[in-house]
C-alpha atoms as a PDB file:
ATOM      1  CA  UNK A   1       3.191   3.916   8.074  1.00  0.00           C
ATOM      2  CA  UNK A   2       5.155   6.227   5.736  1.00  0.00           C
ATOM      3  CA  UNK A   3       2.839   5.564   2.359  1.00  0.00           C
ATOM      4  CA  UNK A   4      -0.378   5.845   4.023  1.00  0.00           C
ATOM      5  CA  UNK A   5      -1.297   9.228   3.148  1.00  0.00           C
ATOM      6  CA  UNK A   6       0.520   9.206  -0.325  1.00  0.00           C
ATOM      7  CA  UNK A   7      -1.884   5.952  -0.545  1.00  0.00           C
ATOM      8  CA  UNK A   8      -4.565   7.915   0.170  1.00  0.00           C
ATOM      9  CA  UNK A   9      -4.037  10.347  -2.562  1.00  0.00           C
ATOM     10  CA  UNK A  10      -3.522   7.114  -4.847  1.00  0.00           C
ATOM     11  CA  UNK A  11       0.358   8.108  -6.319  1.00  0.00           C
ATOM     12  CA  UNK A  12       1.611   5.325  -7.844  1.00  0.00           C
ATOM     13  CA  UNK A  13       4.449   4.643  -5.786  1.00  0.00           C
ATOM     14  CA  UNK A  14       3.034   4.127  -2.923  1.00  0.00           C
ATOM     15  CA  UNK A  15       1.228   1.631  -4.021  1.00  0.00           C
ATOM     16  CA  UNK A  16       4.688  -0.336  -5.180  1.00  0.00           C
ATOM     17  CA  UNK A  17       6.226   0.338  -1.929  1.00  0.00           C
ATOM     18  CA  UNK A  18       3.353  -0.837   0.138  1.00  0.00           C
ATOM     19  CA  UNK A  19       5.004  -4.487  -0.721  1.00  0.00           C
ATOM     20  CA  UNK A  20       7.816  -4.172   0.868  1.00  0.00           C
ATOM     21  CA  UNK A  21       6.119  -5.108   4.287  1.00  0.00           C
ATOM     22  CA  UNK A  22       4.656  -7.526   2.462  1.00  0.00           C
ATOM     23  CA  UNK A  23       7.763  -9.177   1.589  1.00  0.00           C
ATOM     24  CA  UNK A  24       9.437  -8.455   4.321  1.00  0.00           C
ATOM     25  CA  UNK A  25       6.352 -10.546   6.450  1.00  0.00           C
ATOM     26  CA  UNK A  26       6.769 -13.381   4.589  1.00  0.00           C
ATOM     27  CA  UNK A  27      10.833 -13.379   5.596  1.00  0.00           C
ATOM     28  CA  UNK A  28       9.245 -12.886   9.159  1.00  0.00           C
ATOM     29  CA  UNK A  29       6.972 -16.189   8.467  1.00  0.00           C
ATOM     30  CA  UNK A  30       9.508 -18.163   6.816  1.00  0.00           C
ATOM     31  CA  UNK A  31      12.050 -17.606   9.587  1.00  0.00           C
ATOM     32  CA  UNK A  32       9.870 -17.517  13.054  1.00  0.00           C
ATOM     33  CA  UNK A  33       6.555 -18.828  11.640  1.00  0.00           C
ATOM     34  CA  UNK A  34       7.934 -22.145  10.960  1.00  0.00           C
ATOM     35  CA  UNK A  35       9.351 -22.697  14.424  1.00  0.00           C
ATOM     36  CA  UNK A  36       5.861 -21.437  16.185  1.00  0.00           C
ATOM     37  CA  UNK A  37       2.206 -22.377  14.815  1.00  0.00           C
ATOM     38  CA  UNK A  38       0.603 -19.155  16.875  1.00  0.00           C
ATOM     39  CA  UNK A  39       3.437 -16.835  14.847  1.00  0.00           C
ATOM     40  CA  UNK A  40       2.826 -19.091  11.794  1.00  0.00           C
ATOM     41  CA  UNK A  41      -1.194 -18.740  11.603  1.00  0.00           C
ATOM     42  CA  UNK A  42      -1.727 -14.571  12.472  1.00  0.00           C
ATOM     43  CA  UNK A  43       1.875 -14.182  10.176  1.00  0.00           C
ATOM     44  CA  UNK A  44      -0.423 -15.906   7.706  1.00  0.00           C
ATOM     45  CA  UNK A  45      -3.521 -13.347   7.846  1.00  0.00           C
ATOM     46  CA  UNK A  46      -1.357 -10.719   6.915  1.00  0.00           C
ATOM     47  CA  UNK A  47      -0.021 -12.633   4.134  1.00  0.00           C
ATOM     48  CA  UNK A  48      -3.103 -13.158   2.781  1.00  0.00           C
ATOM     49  CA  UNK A  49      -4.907 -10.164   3.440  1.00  0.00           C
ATOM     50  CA  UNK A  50      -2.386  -7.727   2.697  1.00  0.00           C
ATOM     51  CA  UNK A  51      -1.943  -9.187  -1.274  1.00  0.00           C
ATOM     52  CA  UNK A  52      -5.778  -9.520  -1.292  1.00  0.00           C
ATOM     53  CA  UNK A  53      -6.480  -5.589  -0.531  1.00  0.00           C
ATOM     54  CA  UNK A  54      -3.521  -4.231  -2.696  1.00  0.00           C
ATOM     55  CA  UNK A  55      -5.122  -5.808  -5.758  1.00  0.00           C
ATOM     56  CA  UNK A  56      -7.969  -4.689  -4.803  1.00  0.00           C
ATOM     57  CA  UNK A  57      -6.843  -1.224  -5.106  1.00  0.00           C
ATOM     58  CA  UNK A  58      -5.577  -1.901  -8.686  1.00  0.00           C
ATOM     59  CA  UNK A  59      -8.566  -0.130 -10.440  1.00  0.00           C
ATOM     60  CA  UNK A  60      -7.751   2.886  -8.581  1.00  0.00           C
ATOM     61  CA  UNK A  61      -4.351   3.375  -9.286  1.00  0.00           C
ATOM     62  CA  UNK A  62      -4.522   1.936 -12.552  1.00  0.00           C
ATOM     63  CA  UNK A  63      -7.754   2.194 -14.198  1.00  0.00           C
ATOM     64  CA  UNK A  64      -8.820   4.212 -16.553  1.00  0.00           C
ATOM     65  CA  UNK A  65     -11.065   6.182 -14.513  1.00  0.00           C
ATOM     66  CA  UNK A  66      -8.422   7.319 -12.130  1.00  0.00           C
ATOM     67  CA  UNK A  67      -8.465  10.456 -10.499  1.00  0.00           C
ATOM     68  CA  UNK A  68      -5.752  13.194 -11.259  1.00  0.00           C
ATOM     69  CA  UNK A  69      -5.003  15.216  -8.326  1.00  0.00           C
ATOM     70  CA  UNK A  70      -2.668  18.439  -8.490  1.00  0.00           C
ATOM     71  CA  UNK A  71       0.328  17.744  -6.533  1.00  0.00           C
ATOM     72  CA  UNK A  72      -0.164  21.343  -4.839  1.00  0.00           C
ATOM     73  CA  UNK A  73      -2.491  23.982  -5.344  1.00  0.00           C
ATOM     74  CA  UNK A  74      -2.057  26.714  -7.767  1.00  0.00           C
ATOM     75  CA  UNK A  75      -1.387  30.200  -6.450  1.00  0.00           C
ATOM     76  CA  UNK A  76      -4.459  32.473  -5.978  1.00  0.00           C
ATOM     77  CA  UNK A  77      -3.642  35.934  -8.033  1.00  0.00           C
ATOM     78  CA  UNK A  78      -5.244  39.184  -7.496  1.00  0.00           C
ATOM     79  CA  UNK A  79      -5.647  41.843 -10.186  1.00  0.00           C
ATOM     80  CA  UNK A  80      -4.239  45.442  -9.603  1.00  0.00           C
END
């Protein structure tokens, strides 16, 4: 996935954009799920789960005790 390591450094936006497969999984259930109950129960475990963990993460993109991280390291100077 594109956001995963922008996750991992907890920027904002990826943690908007990681809905996007979460809406576009419940147009996937809507449309196939409903025609076949094997599609429409393991569609349903990642609608669940996938909601469940990005609130989860809330506190640590959010919180008040969130991590800044420099978006690139400062250049090393040398005297002389």
């Amino acid at each position: 996935m594109l956001i995963a390591i922008p996750f991992r450094h907890r920027q904002r936006w990826a943690w908007w954009a990681a809905w996007l497969p979460m809406i576009a999984n419940l147009g996937y259930t809507l449309t196939f799920g409903v025609h076949d109950h094997t599609i429409l129960a393991r569609s349903l475990i990642a609608d669940i789960a996938l909601p469940v963990l990005l609130i989860a993460h809330i506190p640590a993109f959010f919180g008040p005790n969130r991590v800044q991280r420099p978006a690139a390291p400062s250049p090393v100077t040398f005297p002389g």
